[in-house]
Protein backbone atom coordinates (compact mmCIF):
# COMPACT_ATOMS: atom_id res chain seq x y z
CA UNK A 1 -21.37 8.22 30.33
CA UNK A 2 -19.30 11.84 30.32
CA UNK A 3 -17.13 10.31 32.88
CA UNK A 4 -16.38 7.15 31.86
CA UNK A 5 -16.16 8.64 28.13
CA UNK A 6 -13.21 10.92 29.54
CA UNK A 7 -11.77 8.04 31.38
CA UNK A 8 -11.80 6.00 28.62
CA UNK A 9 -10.29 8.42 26.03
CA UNK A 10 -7.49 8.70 29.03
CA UNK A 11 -6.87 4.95 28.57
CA UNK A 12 -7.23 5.24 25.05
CA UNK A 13 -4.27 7.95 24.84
CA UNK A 14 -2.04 6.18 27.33
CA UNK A 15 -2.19 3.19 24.85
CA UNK A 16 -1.30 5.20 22.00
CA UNK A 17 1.60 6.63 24.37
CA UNK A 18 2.68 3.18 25.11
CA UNK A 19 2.42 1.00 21.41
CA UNK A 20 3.88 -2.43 20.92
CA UNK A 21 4.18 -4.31 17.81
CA UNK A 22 2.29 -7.99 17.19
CA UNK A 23 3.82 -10.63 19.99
CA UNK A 24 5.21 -8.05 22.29
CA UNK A 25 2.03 -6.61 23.87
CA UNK A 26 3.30 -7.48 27.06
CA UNK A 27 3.03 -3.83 28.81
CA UNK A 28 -0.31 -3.81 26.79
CA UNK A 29 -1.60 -6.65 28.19
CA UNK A 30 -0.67 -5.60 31.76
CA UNK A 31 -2.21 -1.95 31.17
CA UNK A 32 -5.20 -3.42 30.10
CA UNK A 33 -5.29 -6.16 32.78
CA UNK A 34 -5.36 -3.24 35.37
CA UNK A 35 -8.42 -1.85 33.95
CA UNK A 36 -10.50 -5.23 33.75
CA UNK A 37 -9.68 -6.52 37.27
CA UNK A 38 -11.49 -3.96 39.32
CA UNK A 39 -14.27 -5.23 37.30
CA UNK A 40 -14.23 -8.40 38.53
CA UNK A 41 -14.96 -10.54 35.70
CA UNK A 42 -16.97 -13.48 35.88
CA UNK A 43 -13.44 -15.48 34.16
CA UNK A 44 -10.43 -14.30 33.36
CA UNK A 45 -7.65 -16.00 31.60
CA UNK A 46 -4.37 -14.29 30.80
CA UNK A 47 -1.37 -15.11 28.48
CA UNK A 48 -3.91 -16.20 25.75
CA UNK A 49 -2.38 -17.24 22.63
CA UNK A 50 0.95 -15.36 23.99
CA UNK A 51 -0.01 -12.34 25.17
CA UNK A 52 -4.12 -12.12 24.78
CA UNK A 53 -6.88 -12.17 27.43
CA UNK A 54 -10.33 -13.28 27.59
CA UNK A 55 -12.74 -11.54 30.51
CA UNK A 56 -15.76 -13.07 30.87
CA UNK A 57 -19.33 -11.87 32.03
CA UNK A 58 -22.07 -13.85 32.93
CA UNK A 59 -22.31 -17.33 34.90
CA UNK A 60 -25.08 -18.76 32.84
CA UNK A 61 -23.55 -21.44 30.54
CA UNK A 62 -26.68 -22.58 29.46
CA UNK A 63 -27.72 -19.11 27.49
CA UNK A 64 -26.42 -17.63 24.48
CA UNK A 65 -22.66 -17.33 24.05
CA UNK A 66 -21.19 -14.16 22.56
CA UNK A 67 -17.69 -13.28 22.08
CA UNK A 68 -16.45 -9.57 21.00
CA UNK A 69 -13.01 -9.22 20.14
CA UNK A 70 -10.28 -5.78 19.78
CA UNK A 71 -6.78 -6.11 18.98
CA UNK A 72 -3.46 -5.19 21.46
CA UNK A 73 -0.95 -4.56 19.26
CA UNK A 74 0.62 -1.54 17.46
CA UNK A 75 2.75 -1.26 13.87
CA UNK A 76 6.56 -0.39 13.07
CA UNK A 77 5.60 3.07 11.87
CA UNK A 78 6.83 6.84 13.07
CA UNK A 79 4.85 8.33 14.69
CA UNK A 80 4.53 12.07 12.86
CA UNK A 81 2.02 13.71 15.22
CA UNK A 82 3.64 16.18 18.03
CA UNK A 83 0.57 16.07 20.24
CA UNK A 84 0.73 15.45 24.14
CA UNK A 85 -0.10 11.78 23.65
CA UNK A 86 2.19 10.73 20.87
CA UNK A 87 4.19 7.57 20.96
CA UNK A 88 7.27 7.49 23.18
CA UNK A 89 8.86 5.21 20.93
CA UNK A 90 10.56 5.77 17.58
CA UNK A 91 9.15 3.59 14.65
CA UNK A 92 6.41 1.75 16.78
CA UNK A 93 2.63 3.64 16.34
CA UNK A 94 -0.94 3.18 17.22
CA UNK A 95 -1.38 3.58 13.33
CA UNK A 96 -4.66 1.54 12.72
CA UNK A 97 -6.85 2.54 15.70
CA UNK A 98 -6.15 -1.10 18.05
CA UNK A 99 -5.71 1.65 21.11
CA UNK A 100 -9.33 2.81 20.36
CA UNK A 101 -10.78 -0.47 20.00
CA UNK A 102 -9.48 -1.60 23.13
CA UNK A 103 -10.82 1.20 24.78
CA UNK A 104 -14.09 0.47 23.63
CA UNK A 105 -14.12 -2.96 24.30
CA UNK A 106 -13.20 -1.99 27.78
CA UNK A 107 -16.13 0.50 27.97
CA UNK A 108 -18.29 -2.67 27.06
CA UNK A 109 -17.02 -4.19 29.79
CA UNK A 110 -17.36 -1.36 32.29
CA UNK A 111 -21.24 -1.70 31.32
CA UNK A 112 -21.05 -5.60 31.72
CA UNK A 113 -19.97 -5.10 35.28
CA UNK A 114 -22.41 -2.81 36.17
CA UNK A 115 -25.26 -4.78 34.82
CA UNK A 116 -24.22 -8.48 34.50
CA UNK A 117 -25.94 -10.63 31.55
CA UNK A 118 -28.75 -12.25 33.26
CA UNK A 119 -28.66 -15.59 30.36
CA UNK A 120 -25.53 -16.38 28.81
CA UNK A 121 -22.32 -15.20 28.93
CA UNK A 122 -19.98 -12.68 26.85
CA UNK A 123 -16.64 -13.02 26.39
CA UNK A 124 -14.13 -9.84 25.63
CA UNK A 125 -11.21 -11.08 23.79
CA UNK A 126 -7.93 -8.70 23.61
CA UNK A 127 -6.31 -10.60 20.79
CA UNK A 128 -2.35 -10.34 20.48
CA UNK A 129 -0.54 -9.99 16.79
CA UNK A 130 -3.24 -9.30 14.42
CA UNK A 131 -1.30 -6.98 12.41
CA UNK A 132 1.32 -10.10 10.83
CA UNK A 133 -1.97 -12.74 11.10
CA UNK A 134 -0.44 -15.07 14.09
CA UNK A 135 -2.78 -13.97 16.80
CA UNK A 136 -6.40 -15.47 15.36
CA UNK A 137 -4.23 -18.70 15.47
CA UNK A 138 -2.36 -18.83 18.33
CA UNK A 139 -5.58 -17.98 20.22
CA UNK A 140 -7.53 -20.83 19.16
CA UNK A 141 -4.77 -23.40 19.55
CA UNK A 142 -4.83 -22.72 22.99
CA UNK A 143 -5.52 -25.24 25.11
CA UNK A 144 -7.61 -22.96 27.24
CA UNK A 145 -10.03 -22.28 24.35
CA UNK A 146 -10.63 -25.95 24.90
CA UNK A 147 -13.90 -27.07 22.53
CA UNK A 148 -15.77 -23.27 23.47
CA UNK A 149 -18.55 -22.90 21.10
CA UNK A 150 -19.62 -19.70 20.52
CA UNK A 151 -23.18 -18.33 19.10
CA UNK A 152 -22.20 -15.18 17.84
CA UNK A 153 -18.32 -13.33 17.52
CA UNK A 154 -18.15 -10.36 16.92
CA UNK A 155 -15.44 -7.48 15.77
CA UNK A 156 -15.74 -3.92 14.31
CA UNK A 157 -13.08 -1.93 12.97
CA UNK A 158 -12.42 1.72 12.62
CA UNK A 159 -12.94 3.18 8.81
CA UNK A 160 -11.60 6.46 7.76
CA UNK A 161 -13.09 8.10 4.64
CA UNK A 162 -16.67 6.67 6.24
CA UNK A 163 -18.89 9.53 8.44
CA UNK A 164 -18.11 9.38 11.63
CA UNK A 165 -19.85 7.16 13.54
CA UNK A 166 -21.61 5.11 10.55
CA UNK A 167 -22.07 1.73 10.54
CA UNK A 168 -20.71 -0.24 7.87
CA UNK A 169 -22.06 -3.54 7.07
CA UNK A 170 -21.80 -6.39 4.53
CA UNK A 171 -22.95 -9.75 4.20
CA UNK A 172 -20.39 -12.10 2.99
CA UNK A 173 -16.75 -11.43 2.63
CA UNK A 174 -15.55 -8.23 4.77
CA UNK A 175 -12.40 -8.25 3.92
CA UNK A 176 -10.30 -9.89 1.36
CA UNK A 177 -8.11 -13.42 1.51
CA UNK A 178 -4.65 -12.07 1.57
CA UNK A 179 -0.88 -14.06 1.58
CA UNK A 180 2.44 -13.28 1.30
CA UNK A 181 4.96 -15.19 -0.91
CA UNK A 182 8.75 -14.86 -0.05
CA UNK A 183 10.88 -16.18 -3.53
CA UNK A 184 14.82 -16.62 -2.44
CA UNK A 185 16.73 -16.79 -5.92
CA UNK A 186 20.11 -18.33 -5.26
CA UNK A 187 23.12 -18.28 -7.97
CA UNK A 188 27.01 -17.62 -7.92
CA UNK A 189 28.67 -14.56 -6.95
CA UNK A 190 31.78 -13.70 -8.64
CA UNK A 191 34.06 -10.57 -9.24
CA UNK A 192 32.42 -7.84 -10.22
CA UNK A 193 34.68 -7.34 -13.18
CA UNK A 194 33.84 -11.12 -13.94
CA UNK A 195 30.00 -11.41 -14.04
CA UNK A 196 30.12 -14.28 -16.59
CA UNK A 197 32.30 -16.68 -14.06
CA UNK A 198 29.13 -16.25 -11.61
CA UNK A 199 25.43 -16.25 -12.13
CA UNK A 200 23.50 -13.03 -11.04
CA UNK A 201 19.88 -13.04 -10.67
CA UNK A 202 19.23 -10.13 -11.47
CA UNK A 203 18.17 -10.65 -15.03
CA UNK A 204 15.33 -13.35 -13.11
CA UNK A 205 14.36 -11.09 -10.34
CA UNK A 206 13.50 -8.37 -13.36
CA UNK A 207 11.31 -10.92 -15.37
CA UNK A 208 9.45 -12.45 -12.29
CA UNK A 209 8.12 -8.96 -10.96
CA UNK A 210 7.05 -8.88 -14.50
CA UNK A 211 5.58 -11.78 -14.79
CA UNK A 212 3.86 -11.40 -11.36
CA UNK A 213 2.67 -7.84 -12.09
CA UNK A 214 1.01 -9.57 -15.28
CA UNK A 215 -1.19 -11.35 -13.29
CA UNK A 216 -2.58 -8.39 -11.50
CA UNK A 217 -6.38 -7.49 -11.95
CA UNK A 218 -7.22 -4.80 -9.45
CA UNK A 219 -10.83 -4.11 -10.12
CA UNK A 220 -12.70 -4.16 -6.58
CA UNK A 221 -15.94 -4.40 -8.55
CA UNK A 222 -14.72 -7.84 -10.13
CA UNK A 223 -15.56 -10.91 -8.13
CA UNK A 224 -12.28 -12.31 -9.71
CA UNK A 225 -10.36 -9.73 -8.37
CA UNK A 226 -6.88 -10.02 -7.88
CA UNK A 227 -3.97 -7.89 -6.11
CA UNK A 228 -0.30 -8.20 -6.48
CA UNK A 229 1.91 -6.05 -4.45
CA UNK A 230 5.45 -6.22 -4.54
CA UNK A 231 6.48 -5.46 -0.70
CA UNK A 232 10.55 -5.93 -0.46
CA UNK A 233 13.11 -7.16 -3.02
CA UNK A 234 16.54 -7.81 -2.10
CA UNK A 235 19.31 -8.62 -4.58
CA UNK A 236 23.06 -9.08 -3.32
CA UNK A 237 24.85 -6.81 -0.92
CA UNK A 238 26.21 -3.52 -0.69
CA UNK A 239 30.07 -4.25 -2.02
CA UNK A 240 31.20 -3.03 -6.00
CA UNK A 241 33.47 -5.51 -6.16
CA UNK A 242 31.11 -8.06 -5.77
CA UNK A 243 28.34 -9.41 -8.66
CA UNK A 244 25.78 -10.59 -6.64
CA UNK A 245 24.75 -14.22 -6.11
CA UNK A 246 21.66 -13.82 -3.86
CA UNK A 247 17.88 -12.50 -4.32
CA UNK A 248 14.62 -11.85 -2.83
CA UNK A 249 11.54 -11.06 -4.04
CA UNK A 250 8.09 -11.01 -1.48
CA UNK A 251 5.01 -10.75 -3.19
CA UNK A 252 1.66 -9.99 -1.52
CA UNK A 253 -1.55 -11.68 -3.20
CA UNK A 254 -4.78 -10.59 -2.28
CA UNK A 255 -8.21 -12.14 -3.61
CA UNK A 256 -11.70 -11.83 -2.77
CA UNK A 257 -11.92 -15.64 -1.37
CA UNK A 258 -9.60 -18.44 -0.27
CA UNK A 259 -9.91 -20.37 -3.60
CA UNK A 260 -9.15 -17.26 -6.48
CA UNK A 261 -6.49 -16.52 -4.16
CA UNK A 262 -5.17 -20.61 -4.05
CA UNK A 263 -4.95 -19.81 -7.65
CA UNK A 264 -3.15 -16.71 -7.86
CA UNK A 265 -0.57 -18.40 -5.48
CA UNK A 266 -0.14 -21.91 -7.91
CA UNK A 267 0.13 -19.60 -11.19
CA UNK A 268 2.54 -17.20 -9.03
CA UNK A 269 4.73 -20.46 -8.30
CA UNK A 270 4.70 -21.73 -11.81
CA UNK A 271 5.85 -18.28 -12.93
CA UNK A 272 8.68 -18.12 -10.70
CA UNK A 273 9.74 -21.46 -11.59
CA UNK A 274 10.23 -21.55 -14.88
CA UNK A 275 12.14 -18.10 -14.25
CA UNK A 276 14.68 -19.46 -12.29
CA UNK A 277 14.81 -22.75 -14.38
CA UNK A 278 15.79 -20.60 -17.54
CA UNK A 279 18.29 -19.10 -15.45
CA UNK A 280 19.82 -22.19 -13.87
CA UNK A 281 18.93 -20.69 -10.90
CA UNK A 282 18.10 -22.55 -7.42
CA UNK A 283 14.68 -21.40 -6.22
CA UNK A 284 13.12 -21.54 -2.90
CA UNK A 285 9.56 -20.37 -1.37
CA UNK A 286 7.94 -19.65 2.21
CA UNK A 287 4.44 -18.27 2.57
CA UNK A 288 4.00 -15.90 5.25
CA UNK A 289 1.36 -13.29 7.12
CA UNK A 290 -1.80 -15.31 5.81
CA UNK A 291 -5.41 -13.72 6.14
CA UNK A 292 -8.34 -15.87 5.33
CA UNK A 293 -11.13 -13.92 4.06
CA UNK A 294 -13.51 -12.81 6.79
CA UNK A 295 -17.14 -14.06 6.15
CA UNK A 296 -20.01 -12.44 7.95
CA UNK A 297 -22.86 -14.60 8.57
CA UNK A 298 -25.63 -13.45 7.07
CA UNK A 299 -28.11 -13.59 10.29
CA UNK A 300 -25.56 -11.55 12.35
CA UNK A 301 -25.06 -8.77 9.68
CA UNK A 302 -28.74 -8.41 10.09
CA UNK A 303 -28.43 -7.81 13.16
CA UNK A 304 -25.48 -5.41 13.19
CA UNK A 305 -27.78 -3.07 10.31
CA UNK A 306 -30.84 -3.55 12.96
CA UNK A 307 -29.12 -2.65 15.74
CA UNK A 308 -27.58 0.17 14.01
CA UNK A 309 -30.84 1.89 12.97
CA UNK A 310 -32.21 1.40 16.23
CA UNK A 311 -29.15 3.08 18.09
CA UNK A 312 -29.64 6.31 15.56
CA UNK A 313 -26.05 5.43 13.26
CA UNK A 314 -25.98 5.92 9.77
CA UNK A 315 -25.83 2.74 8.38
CA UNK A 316 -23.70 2.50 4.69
CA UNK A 317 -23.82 -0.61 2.55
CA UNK A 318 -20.38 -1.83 1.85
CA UNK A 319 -20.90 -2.98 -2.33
CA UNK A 320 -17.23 -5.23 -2.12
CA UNK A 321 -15.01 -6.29 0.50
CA UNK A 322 -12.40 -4.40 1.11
CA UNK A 323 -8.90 -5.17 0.20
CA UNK A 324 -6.56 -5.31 3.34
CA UNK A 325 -6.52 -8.91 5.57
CA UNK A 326 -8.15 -9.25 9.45
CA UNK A 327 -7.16 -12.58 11.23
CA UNK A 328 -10.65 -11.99 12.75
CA UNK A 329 -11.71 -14.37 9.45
CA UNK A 330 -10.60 -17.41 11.27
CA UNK A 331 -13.03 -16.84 13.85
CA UNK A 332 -16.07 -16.21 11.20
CA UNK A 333 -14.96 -19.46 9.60
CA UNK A 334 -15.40 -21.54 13.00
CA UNK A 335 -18.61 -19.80 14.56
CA UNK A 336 -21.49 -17.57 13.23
CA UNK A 337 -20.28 -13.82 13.10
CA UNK A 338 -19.81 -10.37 11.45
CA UNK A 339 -16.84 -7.79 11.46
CA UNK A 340 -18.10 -4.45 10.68
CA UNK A 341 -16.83 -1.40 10.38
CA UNK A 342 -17.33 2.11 12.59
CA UNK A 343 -16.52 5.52 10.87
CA UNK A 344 -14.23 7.57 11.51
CA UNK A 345 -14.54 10.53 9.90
CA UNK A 346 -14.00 11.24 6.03
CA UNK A 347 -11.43 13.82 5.82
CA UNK A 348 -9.47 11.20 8.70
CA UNK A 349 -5.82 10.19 7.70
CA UNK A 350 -6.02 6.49 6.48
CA UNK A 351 -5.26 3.42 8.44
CA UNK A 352 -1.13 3.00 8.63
CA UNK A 353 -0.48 6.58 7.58
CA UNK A 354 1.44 8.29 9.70
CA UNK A 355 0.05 11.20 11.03
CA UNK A 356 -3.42 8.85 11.43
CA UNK A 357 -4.77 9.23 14.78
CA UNK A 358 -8.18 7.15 16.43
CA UNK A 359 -11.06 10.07 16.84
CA UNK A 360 -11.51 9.39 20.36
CA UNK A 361 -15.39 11.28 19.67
CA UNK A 362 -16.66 7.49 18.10
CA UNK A 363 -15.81 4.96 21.65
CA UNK A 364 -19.50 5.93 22.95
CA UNK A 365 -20.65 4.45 19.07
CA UNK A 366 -18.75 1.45 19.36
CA UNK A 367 -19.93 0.65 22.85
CA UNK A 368 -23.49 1.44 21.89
CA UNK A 369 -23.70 -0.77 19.10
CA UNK A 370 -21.74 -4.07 20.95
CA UNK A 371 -23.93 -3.31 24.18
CA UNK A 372 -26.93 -3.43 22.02
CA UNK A 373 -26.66 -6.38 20.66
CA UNK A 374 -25.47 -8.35 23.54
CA UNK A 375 -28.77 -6.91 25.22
CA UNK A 376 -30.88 -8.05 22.61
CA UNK A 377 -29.17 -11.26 21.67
């Protein structure tokens, strides 16, 4: 395992080296598609939901189906780090550990090769574009997907601020039901010396972060909790001589499940109507970068915590979801699963930080725990 460990934390490094953001994993894609073919995979489909791909093990349709899944793509962060492996590319990062979970998911499959399932099959899953929530999607609307049924999916994350190398398990939601809401405020412009012949909406955009900050209720511990972010306002342009006419506001909700968060949305809406209807003011609304809330089946968390304890990880009871969005929920929703999370180390820089970098010391955990269960399954 020492040498395939080091090769491994090679790969890992040369797709840190090499990030690309959601839907342009296409180098990605082809790095990792030079790593699974020597394998020689039982199936193998490419271009998956844009840019994914899907190695299979096994020839046994009959026996248990299990699918594990990693992410390919990278985030529009700068890279801070002046190690030998940084990124190569201004304002694109490996900032929330995909590289590392490909890796693993690759040592899985170095295993698979070596000793093919003898029942069922298990299918690896690079997704594309989890980071804006279009690659869960685009995956299973592909055609190639067909009707596959699944018995148990499968996805871990990395966690700093967790030991590294614990297990982190809950039953029920994982992670929270997130959506974005983009408001476009449109008025008059006029002179800037003559604000009353035009109608600015910048009184509007004032009162509906207000009014949206009012409904706010960030208390993890509260099953009605509720999360509003204000991401990006935009209000006119750049010119003095110019009142502006234009504005922006995106909002991003977060709930504990798909209903609270339905909710949050409609009472969001009627907010940001009225708003604009006291200031004569046209309003329009687009939803965007939606998360479902992932639900782990309470049969497979049981058998992530057994497997954990019998591969020797610490195993830590998550008490509430957390509060960031994983596309993986649309696969939970569809087949019987868990996502769970893998330490990495408490005094770790957090996910999308900067200067965060995955602990290559925790692939050997991750492929311990996903080889373990596909064993035992």
């Amino acid at each position: 395992m020492n040498a395939d460990l080091e090769d491994l934390t090679a790969f890992r490094r040369d797709l840190h080296t090499h990030p690309e953001v959601s839907g342009e994993e296409y180098a990605t894609a082809t790095r990792v598609l030079d790593r699974l073919r020597p394998l020689r995979p039982d199936g193998l489909l490419e271009e998956l939901g844009g840019t994914g791909i899907l190695a299979t093990f096994g020839s046994d349709g009959t026996g248990p189906q299990v699918l594990l899944r990693c992410e390919l793509d990278a985030l529009p962060i700068r890279e801070v780090n002046t190690f030998g492996h940084r990124s190569i590319y201004d304002g694109v990062s490996h900032k929330c550990g995909h590289d590392g979970h490909m890796a693993m998911l690759t040592g899985v499959a170095m295993r698979l090769a070596a000793d093919r399932p003898k029942q069922g099959r298990v299918h690896l899953l690079y997704q594309p574009a989890e980071e804006n929530g279009a690659g869960a999607k685009a995956v299973l609307k592909d055609p190639r997907m067909g009707e596959r049924q699944f018995d148990l999916v499968l996805a871990l994350h990395n966690l700093p601020g967790y030991p590294l190398g614990s297990v982190v398990v809950r039953e029920g939601a994982f992670t929270a039901s997130v959506n974005s809401m983009v408001f476009v405020l449109e008025g008059k412009t006029s002179h800037a010396a003559e604000p009353e012949h035009g109608l600015n909406p910048a009184a509007a955009v004032a009162e509906l972060l207000q009014g949206a900050l009012a409904l706010d209720h960030n208390v993890p511990e509260d099953p009605a909790m509720r999360v509003m972010t204000p991401v990006h306002v935009k209000l006119g342009s750049v010119d003095y001589g110019i009142s502006a006419g234009h504005a922006e506001v995106h909002l991003t909700l977060r709930c504990w499940n798909d209903e609270e968060l339905r909710n949050l949305e409609q009472e969001t809406e009627d907010v940001a109507r009225r708003i604009a209807r006291e200031h004569g003011l046209e309003l329009s609304l687009r939803y965007t970068h939606t998360f479902q809330a992932n639900m782990n089946d309470a049969q497979a968390a049981r058998l992530v915590r057994e497997t954990a304890l019998a591969t020797g990880h610490q195993l830590v009871e998550r008490g509430h979801p957390f509060k960031w969005g994983e596309d993986f929920g649309l696969f939970t929703a569809r087949f019987p699963g868990c996502m769970f999370g893998l330490g990495s180390g408490e005094q770790q820089p957090a996910l999308h930080n900067p200067d965060y970098d995955f602990p290559d010391g925790i692939i050997p955990h991750g492929i311990a725990v996903f080889e373990r269960i596909i064993r035992q399954h």
